[in-house]
N, C-alpha and C. Protein backbone atom coordinates (compact mmCIF):
# COMPACT_ATOMS: atom_id res chain seq x y z
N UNK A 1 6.10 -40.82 9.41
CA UNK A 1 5.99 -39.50 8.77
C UNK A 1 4.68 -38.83 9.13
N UNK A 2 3.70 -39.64 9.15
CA UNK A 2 2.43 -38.99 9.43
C UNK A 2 1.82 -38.66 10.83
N UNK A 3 2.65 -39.27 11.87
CA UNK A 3 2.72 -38.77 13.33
C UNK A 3 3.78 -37.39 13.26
N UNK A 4 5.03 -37.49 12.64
CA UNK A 4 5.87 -36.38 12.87
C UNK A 4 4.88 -35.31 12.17
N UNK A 5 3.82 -35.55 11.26
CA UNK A 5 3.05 -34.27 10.70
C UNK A 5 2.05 -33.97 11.39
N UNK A 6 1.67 -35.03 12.34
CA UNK A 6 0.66 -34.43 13.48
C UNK A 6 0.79 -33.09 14.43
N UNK A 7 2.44 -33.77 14.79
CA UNK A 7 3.26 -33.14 15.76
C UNK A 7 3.39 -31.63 15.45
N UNK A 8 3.61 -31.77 14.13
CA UNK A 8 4.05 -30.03 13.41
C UNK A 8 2.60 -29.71 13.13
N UNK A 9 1.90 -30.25 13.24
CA UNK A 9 0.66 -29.41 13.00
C UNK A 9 0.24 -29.06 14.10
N UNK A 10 0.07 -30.18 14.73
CA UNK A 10 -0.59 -29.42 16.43
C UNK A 10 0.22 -28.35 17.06
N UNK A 11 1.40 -28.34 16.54
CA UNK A 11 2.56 -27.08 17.38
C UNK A 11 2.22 -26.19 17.18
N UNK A 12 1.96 -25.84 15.34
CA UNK A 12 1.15 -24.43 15.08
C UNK A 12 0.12 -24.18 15.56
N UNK A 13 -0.52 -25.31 15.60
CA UNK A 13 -1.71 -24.75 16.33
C UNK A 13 -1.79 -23.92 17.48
N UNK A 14 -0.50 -24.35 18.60
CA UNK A 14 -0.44 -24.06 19.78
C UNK A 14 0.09 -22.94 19.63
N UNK A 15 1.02 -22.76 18.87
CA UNK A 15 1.48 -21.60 18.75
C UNK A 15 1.09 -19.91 18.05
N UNK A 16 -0.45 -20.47 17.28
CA UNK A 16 -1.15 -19.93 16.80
C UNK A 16 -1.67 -19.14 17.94
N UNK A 17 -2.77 -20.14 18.63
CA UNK A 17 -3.36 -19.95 19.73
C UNK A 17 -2.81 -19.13 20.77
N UNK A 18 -1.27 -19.25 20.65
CA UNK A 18 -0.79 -18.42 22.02
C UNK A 18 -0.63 -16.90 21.28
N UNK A 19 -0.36 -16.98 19.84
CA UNK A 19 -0.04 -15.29 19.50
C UNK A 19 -1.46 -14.76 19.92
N UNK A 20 -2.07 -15.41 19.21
CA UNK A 20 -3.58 -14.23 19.45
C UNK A 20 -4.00 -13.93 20.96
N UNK A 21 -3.79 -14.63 22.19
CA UNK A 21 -3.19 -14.41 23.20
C UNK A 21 -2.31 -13.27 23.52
N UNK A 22 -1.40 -13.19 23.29
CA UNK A 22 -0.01 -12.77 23.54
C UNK A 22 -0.74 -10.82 22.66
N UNK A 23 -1.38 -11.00 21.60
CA UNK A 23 -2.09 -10.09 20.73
C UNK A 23 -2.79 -8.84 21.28
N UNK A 24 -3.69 -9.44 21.79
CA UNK A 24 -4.67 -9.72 22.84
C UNK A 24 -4.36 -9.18 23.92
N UNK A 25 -3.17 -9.74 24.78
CA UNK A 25 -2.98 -8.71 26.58
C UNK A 25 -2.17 -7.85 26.00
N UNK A 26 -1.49 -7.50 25.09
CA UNK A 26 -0.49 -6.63 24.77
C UNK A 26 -1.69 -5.64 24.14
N UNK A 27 -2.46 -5.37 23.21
CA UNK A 27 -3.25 -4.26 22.48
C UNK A 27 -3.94 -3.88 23.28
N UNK A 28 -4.52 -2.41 23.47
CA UNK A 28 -5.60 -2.15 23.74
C UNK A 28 -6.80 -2.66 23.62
N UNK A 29 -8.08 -2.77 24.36
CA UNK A 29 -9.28 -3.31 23.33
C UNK A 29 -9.93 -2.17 23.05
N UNK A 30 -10.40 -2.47 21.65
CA UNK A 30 -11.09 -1.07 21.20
C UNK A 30 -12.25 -1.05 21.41
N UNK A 31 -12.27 0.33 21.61
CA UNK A 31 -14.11 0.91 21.97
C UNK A 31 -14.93 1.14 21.05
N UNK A 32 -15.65 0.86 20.11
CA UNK A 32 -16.69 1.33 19.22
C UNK A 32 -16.86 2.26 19.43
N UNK A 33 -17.00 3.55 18.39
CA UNK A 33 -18.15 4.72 18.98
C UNK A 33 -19.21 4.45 19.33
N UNK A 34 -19.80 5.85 20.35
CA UNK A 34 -21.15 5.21 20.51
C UNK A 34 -22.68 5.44 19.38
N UNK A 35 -23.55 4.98 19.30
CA UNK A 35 -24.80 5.24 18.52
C UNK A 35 -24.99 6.44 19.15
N UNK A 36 -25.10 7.53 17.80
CA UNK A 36 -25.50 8.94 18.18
C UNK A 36 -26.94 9.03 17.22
N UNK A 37 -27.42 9.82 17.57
CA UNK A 37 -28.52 10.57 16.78
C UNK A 37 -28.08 11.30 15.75
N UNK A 38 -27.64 12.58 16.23
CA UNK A 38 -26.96 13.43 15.31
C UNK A 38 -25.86 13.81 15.20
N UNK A 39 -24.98 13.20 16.00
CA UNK A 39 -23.30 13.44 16.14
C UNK A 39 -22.78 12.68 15.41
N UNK A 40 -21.50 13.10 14.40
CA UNK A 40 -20.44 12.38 13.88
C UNK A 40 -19.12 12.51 14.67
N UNK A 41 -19.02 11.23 15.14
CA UNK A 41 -17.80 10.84 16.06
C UNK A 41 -16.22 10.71 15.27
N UNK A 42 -15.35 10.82 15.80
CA UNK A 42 -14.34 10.98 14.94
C UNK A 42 -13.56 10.06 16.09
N UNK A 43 -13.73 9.02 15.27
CA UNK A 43 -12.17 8.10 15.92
C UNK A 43 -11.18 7.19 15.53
N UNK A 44 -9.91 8.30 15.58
CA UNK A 44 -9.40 9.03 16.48
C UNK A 44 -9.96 10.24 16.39
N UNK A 45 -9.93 11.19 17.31
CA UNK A 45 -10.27 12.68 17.39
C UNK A 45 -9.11 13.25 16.83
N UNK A 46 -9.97 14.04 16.25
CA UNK A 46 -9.13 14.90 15.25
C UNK A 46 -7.88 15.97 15.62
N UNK A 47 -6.76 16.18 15.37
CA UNK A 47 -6.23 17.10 16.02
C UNK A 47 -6.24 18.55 15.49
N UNK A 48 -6.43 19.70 16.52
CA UNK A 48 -7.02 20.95 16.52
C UNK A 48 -5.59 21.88 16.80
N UNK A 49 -4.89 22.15 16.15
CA UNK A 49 -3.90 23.56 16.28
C UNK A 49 -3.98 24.46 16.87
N UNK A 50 -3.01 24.89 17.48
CA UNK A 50 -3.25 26.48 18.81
C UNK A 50 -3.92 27.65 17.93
N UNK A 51 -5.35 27.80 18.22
CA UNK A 51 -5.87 29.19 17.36
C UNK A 51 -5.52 30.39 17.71
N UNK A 52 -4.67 31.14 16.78
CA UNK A 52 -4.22 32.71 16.72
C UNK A 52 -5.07 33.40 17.09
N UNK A 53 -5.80 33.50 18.12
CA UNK A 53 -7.24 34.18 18.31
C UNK A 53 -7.31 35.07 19.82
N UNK A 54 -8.00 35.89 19.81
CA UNK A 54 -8.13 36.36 21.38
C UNK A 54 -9.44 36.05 22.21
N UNK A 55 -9.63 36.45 23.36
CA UNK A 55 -10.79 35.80 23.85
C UNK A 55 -11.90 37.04 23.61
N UNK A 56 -12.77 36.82 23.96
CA UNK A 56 -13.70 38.45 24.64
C UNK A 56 -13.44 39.52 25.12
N UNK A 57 -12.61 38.60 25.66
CA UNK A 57 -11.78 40.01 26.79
C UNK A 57 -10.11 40.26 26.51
N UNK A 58 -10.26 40.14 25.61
CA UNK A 58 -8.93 40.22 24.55
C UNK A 58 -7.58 39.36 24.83
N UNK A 59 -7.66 38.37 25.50
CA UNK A 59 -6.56 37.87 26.13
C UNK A 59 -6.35 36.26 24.93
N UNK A 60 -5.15 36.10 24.39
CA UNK A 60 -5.06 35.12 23.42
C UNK A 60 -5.63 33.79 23.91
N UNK A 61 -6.19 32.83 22.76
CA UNK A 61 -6.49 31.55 23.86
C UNK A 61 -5.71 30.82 24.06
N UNK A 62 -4.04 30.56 23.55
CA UNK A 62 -3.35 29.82 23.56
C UNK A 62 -3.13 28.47 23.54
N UNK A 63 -1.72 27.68 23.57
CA UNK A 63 -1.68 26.17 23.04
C UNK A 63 -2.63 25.70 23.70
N UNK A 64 -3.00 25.69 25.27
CA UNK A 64 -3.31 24.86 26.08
C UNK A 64 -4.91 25.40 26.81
N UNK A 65 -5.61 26.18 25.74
CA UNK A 65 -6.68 26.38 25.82
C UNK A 65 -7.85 25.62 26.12
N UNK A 66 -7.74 24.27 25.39
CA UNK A 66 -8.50 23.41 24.80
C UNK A 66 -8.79 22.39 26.20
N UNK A 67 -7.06 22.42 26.76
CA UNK A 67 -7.11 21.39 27.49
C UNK A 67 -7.60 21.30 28.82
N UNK A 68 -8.50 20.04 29.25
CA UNK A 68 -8.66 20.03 30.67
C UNK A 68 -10.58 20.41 30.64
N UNK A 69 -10.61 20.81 29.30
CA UNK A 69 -11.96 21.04 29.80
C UNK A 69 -13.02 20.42 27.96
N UNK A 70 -14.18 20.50 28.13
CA UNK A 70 -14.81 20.12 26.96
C UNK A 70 -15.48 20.70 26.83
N UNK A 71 -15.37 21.64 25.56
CA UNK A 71 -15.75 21.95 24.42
C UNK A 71 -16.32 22.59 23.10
N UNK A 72 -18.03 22.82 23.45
CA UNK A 72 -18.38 22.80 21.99
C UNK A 72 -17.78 24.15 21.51
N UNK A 73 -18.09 24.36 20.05
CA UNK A 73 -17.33 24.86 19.59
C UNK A 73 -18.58 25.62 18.08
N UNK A 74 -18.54 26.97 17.82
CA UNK A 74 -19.75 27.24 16.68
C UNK A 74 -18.92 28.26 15.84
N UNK A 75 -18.92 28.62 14.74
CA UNK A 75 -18.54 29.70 13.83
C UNK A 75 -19.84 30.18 13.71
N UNK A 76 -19.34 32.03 14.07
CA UNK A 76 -20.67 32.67 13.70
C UNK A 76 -20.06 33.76 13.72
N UNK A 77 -21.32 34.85 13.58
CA UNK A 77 -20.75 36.16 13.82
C UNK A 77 -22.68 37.55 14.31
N UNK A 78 -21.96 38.15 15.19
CA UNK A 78 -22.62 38.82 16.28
C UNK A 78 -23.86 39.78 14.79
N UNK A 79 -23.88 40.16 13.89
CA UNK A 79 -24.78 40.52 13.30
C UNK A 79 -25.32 39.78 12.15
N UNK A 80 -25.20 37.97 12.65
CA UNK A 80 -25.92 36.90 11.89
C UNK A 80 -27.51 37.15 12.08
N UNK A 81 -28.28 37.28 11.57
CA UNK A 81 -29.80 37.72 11.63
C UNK A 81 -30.77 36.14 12.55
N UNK A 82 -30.09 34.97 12.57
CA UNK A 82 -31.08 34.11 12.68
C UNK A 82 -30.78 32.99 13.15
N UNK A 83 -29.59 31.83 12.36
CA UNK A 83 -28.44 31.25 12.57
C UNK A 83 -28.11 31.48 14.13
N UNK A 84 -27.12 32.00 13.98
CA UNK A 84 -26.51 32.44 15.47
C UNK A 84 -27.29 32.44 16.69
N UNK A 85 -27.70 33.40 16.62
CA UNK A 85 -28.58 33.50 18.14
C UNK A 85 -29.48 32.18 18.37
N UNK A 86 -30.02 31.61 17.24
CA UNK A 86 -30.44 30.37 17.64
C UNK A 86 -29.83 29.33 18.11
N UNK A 87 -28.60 29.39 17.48
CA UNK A 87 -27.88 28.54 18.20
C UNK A 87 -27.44 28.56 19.55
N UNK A 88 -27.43 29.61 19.77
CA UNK A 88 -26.46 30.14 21.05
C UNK A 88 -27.36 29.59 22.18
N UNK A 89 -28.86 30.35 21.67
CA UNK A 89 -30.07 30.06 22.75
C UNK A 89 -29.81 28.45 22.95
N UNK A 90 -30.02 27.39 21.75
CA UNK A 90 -30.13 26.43 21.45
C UNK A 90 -28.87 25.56 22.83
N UNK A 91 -27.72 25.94 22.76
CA UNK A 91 -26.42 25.63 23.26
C UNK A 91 -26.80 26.24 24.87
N UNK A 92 -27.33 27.25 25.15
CA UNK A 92 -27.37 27.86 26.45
C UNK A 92 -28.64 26.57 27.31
N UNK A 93 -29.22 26.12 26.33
CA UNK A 93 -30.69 25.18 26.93
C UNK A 93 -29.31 23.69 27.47
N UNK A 94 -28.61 23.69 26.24
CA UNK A 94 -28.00 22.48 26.53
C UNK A 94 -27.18 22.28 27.58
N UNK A 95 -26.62 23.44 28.18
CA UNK A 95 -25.31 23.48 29.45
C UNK A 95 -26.09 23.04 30.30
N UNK A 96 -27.97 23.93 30.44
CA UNK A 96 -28.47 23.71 31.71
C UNK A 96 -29.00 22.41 31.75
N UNK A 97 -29.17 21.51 30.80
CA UNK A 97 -29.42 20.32 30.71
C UNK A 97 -28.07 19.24 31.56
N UNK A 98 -27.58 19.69 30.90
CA UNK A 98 -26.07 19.06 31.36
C UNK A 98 -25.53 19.23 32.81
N UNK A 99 -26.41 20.28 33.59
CA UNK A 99 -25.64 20.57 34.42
C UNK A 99 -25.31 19.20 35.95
N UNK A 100 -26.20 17.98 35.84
CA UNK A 100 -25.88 17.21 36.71
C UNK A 100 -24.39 16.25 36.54
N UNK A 101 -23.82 16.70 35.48
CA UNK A 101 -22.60 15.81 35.20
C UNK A 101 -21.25 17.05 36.14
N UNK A 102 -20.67 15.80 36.28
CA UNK A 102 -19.16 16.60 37.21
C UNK A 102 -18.40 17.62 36.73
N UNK A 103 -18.27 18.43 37.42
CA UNK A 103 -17.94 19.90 36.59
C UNK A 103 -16.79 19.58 35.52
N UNK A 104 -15.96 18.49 35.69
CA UNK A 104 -14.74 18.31 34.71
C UNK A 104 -15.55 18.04 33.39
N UNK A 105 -17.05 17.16 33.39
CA UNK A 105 -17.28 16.75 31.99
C UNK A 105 -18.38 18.02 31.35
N UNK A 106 -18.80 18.85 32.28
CA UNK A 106 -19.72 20.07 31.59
C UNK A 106 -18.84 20.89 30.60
N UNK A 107 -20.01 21.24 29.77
CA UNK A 107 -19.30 21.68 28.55
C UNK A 107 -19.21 23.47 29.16
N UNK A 108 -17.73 23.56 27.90
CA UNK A 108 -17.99 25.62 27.66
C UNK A 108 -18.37 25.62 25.72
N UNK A 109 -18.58 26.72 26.01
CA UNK A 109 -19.56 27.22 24.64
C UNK A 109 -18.48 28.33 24.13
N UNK A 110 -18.14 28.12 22.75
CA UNK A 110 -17.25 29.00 22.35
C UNK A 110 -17.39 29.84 21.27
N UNK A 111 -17.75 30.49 20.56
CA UNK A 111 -18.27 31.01 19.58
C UNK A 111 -17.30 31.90 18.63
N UNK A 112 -16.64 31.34 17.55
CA UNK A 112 -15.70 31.64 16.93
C UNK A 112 -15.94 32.85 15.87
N UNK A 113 -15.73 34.16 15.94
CA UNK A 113 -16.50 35.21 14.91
C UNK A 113 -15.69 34.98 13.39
N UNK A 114 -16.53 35.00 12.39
CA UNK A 114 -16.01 34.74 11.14
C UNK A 114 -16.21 36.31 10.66
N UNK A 115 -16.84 37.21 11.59
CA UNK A 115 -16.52 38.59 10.83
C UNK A 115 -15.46 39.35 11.88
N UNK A 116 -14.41 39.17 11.84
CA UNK A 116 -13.54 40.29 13.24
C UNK A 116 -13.24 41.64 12.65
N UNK A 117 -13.61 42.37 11.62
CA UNK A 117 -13.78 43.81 11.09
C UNK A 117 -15.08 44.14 11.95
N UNK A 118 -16.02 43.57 12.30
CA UNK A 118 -17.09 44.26 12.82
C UNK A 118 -17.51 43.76 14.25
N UNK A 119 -17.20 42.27 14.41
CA UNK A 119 -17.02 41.84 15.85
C UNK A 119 -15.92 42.34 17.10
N UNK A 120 -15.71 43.76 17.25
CA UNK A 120 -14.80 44.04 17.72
C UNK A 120 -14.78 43.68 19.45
N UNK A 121 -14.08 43.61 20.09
CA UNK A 121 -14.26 43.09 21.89
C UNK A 121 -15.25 43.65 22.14
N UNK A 122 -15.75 44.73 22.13
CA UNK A 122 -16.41 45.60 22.48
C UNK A 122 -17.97 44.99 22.44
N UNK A 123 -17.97 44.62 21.04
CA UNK A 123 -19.41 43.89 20.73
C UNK A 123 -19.50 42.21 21.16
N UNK A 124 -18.27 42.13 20.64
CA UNK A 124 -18.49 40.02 21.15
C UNK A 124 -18.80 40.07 22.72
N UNK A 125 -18.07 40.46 23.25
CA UNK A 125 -18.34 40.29 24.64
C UNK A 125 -19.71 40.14 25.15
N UNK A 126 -20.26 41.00 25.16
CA UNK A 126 -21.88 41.30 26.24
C UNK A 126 -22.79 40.42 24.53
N UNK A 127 -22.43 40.17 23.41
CA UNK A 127 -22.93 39.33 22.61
C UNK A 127 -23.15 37.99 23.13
N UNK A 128 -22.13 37.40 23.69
CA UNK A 128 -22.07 35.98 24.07
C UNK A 128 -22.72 35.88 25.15
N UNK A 129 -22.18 37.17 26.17
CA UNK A 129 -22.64 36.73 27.74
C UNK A 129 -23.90 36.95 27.93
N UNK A 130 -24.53 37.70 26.16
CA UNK A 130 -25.97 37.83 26.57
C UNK A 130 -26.80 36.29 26.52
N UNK A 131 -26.42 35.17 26.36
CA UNK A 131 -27.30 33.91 26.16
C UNK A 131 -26.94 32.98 27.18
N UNK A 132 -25.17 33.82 27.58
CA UNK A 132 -24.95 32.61 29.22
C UNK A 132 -23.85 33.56 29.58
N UNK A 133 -23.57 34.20 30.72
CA UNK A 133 -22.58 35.04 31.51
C UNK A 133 -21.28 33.90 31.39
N UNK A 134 -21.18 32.57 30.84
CA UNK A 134 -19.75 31.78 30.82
C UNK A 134 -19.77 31.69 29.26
N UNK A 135 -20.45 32.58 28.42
CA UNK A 135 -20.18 32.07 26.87
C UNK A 135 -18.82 32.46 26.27
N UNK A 136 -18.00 32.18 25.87
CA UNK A 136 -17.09 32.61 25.41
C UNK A 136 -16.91 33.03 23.94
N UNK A 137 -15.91 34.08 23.51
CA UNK A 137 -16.23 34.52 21.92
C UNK A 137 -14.54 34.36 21.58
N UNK A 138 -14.73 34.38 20.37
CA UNK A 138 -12.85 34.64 19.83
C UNK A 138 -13.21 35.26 19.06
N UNK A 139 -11.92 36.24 18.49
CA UNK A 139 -11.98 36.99 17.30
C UNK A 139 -10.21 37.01 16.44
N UNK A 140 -9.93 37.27 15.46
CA UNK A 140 -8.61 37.32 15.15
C UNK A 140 -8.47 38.36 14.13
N UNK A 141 -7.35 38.33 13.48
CA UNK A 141 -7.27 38.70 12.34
C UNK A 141 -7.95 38.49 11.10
N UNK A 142 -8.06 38.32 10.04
CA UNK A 142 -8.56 37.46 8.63
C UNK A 142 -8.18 36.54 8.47
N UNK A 143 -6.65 36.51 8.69
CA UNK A 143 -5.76 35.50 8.52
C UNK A 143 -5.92 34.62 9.30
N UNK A 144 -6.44 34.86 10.31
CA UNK A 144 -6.05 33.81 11.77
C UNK A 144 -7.31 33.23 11.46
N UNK A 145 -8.66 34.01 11.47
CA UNK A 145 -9.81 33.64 11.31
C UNK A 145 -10.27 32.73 9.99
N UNK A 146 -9.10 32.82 8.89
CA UNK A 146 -9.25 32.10 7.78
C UNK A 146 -9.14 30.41 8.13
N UNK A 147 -7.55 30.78 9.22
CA UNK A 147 -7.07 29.38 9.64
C UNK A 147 -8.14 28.82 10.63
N UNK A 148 -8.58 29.11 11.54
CA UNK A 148 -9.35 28.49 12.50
C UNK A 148 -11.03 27.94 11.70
N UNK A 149 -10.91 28.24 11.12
CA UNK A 149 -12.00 27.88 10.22
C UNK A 149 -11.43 26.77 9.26
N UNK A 150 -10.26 26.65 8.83
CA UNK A 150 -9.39 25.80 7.99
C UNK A 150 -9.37 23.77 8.85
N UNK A 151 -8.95 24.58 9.98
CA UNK A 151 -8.73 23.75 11.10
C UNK A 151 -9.84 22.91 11.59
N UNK A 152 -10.87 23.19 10.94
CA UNK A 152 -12.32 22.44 11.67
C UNK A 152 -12.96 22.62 10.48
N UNK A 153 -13.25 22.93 9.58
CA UNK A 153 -13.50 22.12 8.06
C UNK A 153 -14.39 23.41 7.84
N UNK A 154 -14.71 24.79 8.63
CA UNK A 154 -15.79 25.16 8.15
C UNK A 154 -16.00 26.28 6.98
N UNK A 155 -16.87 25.88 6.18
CA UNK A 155 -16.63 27.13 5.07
C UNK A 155 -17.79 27.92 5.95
N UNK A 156 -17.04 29.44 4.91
CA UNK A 156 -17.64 30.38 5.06
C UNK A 156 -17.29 31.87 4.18
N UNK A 157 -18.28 32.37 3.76
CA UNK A 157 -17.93 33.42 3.16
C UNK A 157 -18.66 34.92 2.86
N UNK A 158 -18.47 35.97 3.01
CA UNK A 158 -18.59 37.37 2.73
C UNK A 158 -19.72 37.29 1.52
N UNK A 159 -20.75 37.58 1.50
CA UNK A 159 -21.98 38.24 0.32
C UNK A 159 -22.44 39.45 0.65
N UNK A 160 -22.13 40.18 0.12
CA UNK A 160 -22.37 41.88 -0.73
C UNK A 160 -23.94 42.01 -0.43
N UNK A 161 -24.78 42.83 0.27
CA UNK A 161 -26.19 42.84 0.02
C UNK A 161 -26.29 43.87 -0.91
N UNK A 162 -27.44 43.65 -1.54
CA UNK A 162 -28.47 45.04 -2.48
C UNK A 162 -27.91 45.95 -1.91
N UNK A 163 -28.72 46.21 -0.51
CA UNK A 163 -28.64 47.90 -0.39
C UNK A 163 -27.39 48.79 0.34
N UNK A 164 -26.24 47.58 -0.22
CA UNK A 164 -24.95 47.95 0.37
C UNK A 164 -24.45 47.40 1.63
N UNK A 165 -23.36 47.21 2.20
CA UNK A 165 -22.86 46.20 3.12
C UNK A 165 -22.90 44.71 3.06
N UNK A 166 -22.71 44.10 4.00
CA UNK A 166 -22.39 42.50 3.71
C UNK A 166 -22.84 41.54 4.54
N UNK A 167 -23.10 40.41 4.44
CA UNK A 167 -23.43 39.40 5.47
C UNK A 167 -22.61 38.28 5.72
N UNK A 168 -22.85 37.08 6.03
CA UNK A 168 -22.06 36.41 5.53
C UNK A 168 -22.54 34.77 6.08
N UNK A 169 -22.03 33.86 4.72
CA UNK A 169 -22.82 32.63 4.88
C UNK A 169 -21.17 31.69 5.56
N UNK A 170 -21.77 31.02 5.76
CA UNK A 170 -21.31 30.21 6.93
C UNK A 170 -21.71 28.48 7.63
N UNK A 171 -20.57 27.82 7.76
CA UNK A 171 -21.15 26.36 8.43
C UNK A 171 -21.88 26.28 9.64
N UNK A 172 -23.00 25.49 9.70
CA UNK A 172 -23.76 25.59 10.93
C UNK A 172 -23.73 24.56 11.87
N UNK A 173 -22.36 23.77 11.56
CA UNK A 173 -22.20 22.80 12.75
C UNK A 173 -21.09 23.14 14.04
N UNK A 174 -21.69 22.15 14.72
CA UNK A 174 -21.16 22.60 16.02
C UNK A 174 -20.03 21.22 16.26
N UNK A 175 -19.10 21.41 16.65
CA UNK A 175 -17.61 21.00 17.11
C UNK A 175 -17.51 20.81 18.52
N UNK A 176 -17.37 19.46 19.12
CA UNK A 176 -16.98 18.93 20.55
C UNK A 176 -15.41 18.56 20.96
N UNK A 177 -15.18 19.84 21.15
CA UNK A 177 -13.35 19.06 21.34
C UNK A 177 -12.89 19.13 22.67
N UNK A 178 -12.20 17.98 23.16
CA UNK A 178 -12.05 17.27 24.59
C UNK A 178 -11.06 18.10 25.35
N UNK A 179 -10.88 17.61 26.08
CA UNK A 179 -10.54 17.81 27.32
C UNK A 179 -8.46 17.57 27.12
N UNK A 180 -8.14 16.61 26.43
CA UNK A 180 -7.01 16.27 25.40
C UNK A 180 -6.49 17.47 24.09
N UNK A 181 -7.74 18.38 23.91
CA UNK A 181 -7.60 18.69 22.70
C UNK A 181 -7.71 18.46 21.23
N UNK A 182 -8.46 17.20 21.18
CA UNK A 182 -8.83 16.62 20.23
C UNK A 182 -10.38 16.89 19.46
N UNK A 183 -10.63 17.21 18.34
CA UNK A 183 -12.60 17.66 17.85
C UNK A 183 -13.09 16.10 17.99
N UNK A 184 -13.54 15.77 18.58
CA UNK A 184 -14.42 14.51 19.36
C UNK A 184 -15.22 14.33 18.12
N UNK A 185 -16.33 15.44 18.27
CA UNK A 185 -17.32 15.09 17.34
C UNK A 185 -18.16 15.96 16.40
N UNK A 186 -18.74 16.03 15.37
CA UNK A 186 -19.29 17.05 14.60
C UNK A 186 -21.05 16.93 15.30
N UNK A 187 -21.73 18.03 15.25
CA UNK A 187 -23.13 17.96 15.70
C UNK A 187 -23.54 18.63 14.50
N UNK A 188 -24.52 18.07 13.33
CA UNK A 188 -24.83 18.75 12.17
C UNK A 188 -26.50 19.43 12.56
N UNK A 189 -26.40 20.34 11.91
CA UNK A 189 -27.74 21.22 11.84
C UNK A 189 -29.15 20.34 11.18
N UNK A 190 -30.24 20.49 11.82
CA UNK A 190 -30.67 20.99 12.65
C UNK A 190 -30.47 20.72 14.30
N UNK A 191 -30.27 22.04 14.89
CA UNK A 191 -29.87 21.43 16.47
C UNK A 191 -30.89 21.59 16.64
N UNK A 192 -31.16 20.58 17.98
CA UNK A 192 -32.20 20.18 18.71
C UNK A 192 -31.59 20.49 20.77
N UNK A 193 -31.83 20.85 21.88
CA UNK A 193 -31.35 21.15 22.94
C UNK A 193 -31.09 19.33 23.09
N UNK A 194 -31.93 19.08 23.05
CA UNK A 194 -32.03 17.30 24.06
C UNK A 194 -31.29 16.78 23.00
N UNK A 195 -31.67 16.63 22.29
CA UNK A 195 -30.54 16.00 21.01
C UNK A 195 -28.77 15.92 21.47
N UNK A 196 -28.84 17.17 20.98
CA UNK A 196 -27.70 17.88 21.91
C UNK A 196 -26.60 17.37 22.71
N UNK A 197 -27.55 17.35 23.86
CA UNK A 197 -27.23 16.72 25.11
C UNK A 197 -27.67 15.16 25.22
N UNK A 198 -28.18 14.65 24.26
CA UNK A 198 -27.96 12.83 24.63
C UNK A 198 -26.83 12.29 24.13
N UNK A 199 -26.57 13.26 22.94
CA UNK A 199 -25.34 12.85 22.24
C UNK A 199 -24.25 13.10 22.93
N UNK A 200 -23.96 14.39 23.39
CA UNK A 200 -23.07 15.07 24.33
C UNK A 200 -22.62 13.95 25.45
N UNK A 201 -23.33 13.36 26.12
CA UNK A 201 -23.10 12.22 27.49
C UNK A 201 -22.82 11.06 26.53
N UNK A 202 -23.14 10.60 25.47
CA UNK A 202 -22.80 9.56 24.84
C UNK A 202 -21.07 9.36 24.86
N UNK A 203 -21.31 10.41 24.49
CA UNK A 203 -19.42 11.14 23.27
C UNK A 203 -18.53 11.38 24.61
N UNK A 204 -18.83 11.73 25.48
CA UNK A 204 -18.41 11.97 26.42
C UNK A 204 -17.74 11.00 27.38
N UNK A 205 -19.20 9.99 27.77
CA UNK A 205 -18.62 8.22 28.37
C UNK A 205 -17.89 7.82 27.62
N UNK A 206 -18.33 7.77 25.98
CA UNK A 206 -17.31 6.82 24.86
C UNK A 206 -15.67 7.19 25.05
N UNK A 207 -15.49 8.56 25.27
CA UNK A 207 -13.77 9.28 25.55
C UNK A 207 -13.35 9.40 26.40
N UNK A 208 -14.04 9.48 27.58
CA UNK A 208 -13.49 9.33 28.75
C UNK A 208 -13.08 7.59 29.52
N UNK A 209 -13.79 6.56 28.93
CA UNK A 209 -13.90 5.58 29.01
C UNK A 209 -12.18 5.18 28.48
N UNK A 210 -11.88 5.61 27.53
CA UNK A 210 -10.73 5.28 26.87
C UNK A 210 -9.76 5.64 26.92
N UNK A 211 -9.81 6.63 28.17
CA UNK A 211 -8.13 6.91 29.05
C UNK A 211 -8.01 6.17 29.82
């Protein structure tokens, strides 16, 4: 009896041994994110919905906007006093930083207007291309602009000034979404250019690594 219990024990064993095997060449192996500074990595990457939006030059961005290229991504709007343009400058330091990586992994800069009553084509346009001639702007409806803001977590909202008219407060992070279409990663405020961009090549090897 106590040899036939050897027998059944050592079998499981073997048979133990071979699932986690068998486990093993069949799964993927998973990638850790990588150690960022100031980026929150999202994995899996998040999925991002076709934004109802037009470009600068008024042309919609459609389903397949996203894809094929990477990324960042800012909510703002063209008569933000301080915010904005810093960023933009901030983001324009970072492309030229970036620029030794292969044109498939260099980023585009997108700048999503949370006011489109006053951001009209007219103004977004030479707004964006004033900090990089490839900046890109969107604008939509309220509705559309409610959703695309829905879609990437960012609040934002309309305040009344004193001496009449409005401003408006707003999230100040910046959004990395791939090449797949997926928001990769959150970059929280305060931006930094190099920051930026160490994180940027991090997030970048970590996702590309994993196709």
């Amino acid at each position: 009896m106590a040899v036939r219990s050897s027998k059944i024990f050592a079998l499981v064993i073997v048979a133990f041994a071979a699932g986690l095997l068998l486990a093993r060449f069949l799964a993927p192996d998973r990638v850790e994110p990588p150690q960022t500074e100031r980026a929150t990595v999202f994995s899996p990457a998040r999925g991002v919905p076709t934004l109802d939006l037009l470009d600068q030059d008024g042309r919609p961005l459609g389903a397949d906007f996203f894809a094929g290229h990477w990324t960042l991504v800012f909510f703002g709007f063209t008569q933000c006093p301080d915010v904005c343009p810093t960023t933009l400058a901030t983001l324009a330091q970072v492309v030229r930083q970036l620029g030794d990586l292969p044109p498939d992994q260099q980023p585009r800069v997108l700048l999503v207007s949370v006011d489109p009553e006053r951001d009209t084509q007219d103004i977004l346009a030479p707004y964006v291309r004033f900090f990089d001639p490839a900046f890109l702007g969107a604008r939509g409806s309220l509705e559309a602009t409610a959703a695309a803001a829905a879609a990437f977590g960012v609040p934002y909202a309309r305040v009344a000034l004193p001496e009449g008219g409005y401003t408006l407060d707003h999230g100040s992070g910046i959004f990395l979404v791939g090449p797949q279409g997926g928001n990769e990663a959150y970059l929280s405020s305060p931006h930094d250019a190099a920051t930026i961009a160490r994180d940027y090549r991090k997030v970048v090897a970590w996702a590309e690594g994993r196709r």
